[in-house]
N, C-alpha and C. Protein backbone atom coordinates (compact mmCIF):
# COMPACT_ATOMS: atom_id res chain seq x y z
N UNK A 1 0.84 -1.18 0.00
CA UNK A 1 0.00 0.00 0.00
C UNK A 1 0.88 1.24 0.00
N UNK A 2 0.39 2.02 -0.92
CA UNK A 2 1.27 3.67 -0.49
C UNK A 2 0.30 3.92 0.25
N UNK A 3 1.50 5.74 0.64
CA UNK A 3 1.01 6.23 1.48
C UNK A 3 -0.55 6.93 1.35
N UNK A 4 -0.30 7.20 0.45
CA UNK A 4 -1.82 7.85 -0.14
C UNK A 4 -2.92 7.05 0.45
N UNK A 5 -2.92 5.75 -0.02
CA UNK A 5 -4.01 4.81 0.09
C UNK A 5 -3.83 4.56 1.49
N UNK A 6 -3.13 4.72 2.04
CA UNK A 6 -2.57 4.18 3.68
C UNK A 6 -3.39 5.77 4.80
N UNK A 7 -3.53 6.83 3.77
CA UNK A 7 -4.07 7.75 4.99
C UNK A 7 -5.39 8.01 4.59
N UNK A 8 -6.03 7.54 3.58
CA UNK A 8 -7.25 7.49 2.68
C UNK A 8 -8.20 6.36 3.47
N UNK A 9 -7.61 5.44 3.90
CA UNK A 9 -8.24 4.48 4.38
C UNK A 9 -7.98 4.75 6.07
N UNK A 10 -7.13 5.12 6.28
CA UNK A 10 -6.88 6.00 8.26
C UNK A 10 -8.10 6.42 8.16
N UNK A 11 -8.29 7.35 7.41
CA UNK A 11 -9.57 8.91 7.69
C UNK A 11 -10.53 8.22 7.36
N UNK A 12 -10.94 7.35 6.49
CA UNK A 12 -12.36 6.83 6.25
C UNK A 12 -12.45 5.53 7.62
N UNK A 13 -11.62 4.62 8.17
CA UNK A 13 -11.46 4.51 9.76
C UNK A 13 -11.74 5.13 10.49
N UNK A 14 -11.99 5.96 10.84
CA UNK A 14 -11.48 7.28 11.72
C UNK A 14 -13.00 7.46 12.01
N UNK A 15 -13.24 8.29 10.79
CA UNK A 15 -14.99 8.86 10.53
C UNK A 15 -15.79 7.96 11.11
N UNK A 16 -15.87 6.25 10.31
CA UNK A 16 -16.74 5.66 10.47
C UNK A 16 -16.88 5.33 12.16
N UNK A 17 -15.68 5.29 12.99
CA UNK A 17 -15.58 5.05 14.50
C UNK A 17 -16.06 5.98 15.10
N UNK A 18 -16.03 7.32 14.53
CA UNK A 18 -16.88 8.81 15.27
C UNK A 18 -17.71 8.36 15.13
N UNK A 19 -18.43 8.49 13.40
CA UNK A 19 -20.13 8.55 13.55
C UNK A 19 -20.60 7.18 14.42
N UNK A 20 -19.98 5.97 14.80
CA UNK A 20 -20.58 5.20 15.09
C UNK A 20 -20.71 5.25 16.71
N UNK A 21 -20.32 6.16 17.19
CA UNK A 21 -19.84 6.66 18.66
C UNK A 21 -20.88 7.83 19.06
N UNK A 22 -21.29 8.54 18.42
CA UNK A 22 -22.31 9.93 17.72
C UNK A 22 -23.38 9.17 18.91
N UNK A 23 -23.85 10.31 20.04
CA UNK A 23 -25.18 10.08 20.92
C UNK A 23 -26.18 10.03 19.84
N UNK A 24 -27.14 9.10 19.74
CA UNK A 24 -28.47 9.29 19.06
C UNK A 24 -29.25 9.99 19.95
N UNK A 25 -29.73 11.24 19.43
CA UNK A 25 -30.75 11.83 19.84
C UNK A 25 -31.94 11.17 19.88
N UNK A 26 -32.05 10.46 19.65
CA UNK A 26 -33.35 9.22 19.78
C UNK A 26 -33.51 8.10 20.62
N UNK A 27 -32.30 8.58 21.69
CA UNK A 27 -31.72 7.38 22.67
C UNK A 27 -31.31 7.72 23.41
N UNK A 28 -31.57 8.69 24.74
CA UNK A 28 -31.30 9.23 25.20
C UNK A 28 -31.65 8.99 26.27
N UNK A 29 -32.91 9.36 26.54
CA UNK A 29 -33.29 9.00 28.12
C UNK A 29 -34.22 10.42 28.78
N UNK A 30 -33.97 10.65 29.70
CA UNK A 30 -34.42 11.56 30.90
C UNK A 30 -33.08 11.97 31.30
N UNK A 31 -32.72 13.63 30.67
CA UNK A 31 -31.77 14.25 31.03
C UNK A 31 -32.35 15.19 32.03
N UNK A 32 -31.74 15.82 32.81
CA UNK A 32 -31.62 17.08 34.21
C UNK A 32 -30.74 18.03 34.05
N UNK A 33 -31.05 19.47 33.70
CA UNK A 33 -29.80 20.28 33.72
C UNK A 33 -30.54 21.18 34.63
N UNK A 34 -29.38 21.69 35.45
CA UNK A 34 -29.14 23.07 36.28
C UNK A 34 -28.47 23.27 36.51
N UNK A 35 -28.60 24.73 36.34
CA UNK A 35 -27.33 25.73 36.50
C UNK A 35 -25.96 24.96 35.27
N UNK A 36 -25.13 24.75 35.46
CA UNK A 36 -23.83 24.03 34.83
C UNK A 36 -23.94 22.68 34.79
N UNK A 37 -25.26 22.05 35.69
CA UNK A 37 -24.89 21.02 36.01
C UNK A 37 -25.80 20.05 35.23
N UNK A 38 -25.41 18.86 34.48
CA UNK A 38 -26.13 17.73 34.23
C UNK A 38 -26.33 16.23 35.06
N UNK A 39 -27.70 15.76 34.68
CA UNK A 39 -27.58 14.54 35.39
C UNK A 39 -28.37 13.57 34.11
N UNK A 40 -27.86 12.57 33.39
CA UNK A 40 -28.26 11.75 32.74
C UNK A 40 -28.79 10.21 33.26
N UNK A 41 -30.53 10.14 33.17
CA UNK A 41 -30.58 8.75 34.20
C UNK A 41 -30.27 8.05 33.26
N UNK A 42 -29.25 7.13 33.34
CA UNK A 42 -29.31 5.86 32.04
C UNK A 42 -30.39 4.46 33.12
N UNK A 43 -30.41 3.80 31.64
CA UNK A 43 -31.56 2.48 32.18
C UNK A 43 -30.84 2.00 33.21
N UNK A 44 -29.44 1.26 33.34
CA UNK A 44 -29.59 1.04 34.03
C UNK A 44 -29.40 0.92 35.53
N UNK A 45 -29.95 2.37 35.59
CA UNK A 45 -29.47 3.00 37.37
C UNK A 45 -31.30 2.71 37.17
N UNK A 46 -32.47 2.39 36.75
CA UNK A 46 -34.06 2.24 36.85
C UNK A 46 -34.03 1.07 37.07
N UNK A 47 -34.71 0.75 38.65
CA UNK A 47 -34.88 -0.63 38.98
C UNK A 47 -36.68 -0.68 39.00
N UNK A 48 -37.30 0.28 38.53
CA UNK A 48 -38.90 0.00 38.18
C UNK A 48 -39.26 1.47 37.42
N UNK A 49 -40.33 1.49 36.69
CA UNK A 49 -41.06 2.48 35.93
C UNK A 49 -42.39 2.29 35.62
N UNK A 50 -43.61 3.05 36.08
CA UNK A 50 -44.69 3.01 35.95
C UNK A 50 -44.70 4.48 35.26
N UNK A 51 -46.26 4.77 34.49
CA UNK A 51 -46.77 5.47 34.18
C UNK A 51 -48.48 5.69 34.91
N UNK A 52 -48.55 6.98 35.33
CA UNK A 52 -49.83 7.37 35.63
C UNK A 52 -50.62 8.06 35.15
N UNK A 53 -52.06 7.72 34.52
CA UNK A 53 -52.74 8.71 33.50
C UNK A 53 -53.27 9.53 34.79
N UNK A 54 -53.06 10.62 35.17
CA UNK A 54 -53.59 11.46 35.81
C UNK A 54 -53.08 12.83 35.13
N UNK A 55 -53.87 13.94 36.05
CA UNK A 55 -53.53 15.25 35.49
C UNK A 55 -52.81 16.36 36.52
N UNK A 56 -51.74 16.55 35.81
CA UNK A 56 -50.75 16.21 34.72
C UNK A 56 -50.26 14.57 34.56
N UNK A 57 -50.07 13.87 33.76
CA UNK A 57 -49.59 12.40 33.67
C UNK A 57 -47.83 12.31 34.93
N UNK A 58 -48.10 11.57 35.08
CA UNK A 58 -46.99 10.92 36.10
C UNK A 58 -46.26 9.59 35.60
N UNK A 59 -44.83 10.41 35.45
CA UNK A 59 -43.93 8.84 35.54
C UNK A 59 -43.52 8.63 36.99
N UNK A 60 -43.77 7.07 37.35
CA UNK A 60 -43.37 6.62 38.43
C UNK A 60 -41.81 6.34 38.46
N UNK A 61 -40.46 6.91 39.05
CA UNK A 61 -39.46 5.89 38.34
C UNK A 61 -38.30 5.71 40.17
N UNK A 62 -38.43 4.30 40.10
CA UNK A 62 -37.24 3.91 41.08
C UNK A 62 -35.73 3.70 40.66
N UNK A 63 -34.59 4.50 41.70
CA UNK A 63 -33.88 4.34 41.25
C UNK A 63 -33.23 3.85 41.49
N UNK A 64 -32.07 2.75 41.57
CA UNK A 64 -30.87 1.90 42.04
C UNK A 64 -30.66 3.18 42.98
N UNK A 65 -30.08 2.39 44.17
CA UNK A 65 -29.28 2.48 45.43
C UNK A 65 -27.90 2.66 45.04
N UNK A 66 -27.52 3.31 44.34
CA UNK A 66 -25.23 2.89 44.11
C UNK A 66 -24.88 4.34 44.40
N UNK A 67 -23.64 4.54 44.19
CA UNK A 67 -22.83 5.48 43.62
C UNK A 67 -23.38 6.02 42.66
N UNK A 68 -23.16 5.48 41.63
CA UNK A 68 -23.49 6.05 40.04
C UNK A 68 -24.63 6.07 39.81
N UNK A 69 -25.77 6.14 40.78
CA UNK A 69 -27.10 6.21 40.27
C UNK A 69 -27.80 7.12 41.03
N UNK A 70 -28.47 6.90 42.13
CA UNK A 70 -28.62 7.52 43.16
C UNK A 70 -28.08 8.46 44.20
N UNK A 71 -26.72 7.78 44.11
CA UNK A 71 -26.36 9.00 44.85
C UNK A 71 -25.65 10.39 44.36
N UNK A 72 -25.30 10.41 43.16
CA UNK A 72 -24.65 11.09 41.95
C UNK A 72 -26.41 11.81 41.60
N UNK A 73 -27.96 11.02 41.22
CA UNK A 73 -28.50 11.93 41.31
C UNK A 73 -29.00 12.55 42.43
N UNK A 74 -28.96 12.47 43.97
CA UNK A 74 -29.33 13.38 44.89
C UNK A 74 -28.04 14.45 44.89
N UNK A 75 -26.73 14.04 44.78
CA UNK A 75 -26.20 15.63 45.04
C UNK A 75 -26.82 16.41 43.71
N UNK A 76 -27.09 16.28 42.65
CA UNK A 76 -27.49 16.72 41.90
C UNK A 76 -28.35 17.70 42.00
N UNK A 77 -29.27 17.14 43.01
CA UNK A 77 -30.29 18.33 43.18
C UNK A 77 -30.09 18.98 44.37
N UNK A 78 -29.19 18.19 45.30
CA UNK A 78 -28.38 19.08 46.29
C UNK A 78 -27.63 20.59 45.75
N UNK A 79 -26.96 20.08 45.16
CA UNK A 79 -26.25 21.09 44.65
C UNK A 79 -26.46 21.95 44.19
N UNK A 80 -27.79 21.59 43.62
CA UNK A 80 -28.64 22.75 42.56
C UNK A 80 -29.55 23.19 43.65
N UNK A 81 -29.69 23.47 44.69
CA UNK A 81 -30.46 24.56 45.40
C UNK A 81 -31.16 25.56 44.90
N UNK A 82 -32.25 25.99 44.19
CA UNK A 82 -32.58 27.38 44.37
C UNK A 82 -32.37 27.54 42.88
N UNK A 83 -31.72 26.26 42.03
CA UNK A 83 -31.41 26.85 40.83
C UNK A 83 -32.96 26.52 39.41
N UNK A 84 -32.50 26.67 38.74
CA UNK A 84 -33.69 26.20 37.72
C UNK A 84 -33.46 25.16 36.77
N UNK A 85 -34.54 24.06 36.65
CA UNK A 85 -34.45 22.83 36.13
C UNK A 85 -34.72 22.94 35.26
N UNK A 86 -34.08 22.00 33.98
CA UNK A 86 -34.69 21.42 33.06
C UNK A 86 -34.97 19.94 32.72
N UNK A 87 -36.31 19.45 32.23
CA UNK A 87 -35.71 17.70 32.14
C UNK A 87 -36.26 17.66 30.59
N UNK A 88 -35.78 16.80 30.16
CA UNK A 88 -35.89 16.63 28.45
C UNK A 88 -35.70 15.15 28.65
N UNK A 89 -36.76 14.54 27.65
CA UNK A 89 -36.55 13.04 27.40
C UNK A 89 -36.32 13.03 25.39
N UNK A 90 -35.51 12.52 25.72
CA UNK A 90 -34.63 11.92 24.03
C UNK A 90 -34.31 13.62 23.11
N UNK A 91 -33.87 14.70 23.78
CA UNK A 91 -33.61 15.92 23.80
C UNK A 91 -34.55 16.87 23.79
N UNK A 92 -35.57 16.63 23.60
CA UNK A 92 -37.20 17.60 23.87
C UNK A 92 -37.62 18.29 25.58
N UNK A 93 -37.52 19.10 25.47
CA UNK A 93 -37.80 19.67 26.61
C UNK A 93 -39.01 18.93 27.07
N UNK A 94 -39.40 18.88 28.14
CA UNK A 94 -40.73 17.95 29.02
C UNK A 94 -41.36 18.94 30.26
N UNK A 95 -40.25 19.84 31.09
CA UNK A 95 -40.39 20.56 32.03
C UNK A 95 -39.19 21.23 32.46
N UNK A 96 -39.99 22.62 32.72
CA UNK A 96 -38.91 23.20 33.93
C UNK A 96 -39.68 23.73 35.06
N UNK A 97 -38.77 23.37 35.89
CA UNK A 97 -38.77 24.09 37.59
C UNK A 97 -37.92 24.70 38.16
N UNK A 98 -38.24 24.71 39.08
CA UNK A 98 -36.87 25.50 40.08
C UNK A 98 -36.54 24.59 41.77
N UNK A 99 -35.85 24.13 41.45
CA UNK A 99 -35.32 22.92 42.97
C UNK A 99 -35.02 23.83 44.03
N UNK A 100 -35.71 23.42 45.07
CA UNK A 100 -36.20 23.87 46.33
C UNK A 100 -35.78 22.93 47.13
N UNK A 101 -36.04 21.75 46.83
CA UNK A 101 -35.50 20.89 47.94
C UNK A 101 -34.57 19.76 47.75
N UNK A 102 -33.72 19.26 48.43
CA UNK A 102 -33.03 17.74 47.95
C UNK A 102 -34.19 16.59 47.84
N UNK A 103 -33.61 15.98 46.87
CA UNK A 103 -34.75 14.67 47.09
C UNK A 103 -34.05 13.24 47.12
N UNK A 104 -34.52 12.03 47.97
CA UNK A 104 -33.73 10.99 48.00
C UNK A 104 -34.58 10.08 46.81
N UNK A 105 -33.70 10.33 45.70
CA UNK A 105 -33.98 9.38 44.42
C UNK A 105 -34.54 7.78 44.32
N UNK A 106 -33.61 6.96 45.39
CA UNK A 106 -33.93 5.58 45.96
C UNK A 106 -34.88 5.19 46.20
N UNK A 107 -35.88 6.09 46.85
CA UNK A 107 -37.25 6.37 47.73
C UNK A 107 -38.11 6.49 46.62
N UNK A 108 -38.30 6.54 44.83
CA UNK A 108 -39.19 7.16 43.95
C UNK A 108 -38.84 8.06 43.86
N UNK A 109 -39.38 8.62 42.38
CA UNK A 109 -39.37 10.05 41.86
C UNK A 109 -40.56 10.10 41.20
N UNK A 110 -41.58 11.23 41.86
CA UNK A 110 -42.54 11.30 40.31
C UNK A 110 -42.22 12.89 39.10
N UNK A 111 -42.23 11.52 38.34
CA UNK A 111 -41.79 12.47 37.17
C UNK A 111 -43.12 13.34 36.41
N UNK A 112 -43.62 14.59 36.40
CA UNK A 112 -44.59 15.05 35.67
C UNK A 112 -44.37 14.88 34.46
N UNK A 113 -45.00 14.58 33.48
CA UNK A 113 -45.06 14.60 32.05
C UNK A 113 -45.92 15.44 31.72
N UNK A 114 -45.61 16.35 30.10
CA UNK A 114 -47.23 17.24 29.41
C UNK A 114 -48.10 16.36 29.27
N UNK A 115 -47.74 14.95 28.69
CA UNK A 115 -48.75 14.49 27.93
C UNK A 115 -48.94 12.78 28.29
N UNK A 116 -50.04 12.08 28.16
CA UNK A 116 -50.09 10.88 28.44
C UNK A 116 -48.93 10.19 27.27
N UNK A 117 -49.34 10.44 26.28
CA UNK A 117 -48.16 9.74 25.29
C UNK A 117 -46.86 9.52 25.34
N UNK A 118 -46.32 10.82 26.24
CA UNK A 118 -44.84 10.75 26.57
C UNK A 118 -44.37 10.26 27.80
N UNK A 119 -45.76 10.16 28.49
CA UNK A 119 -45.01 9.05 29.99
C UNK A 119 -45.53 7.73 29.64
N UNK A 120 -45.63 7.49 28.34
CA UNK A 120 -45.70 5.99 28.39
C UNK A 120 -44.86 5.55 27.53
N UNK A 121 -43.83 6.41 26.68
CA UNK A 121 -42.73 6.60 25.78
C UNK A 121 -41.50 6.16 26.96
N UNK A 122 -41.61 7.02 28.14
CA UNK A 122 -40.44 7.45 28.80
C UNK A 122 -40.49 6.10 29.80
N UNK A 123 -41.67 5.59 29.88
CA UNK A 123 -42.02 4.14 31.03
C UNK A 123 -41.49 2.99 30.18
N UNK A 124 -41.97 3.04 28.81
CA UNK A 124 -41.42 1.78 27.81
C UNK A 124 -39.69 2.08 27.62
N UNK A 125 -38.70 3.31 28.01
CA UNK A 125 -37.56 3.03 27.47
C UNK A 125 -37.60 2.70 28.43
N UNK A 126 -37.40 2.85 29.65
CA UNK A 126 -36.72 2.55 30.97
C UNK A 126 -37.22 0.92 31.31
N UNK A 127 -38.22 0.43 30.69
CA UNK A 127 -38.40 -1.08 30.89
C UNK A 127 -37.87 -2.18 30.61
């Protein structure tokens, strides 16, 4: 092989290992930002997920007990005191608030949803 063909085939390597690395915005989850700070729940820190048709719709979601799940998301909202939330499922905004209090994640979270359709979107990934 020359070199030509030797850095022609590097870079087309290269690319295909990025794009295949590339977050799908379609796979995402239930993100949390405040202030600077993010918290991404991946599946599997969710040890249960219900959906509730009430008004506003309710996701039910339990979370693993660890390090990397629970306790990574309570400082989260520790930390964020007073600041203002956002949560987005698969990058779509869903809600904002403003965190007032710590919450122990382990214990449940209910998640408000706008719409019945999207807490039963957000109950089927986490299942």
């Amino acid at each position: 092989m020359n070199k030509k063909t030797v850095s022609i085939t590097l870079i087309t390597l290269v690319t295909a290992l990025m794009t295949g690395c590339e977050k799908s915005s379609t796979d995402s989850g239930l993100e949390y930002k405040a202030g600077n700070s993010f918290f991404h729940l991946k599946k599997d820190c969710v040890l249960q997920v219900s959906s509730r048709d009430v008004t506003p719709p309710v996701v039910l979601i339990t979370v693993k007990q660890s390090d990397k799940c629970s306790e990574e998301f309570n400082d989260f909202f520790l930390n964020n005191l007073n600041n203002n939330l956002t949560v987005s499922f698969n990058g779509e905004k869903i809600m904002e608030a403003k965190i007032l209090s710590p919450i122990k994640t382990e214990r449940g979270i209910n998640q408000s949803i706008p719409d019945q359709s999207k807490a039963l979107k957000i109950a089927n990934y986490y299942k």
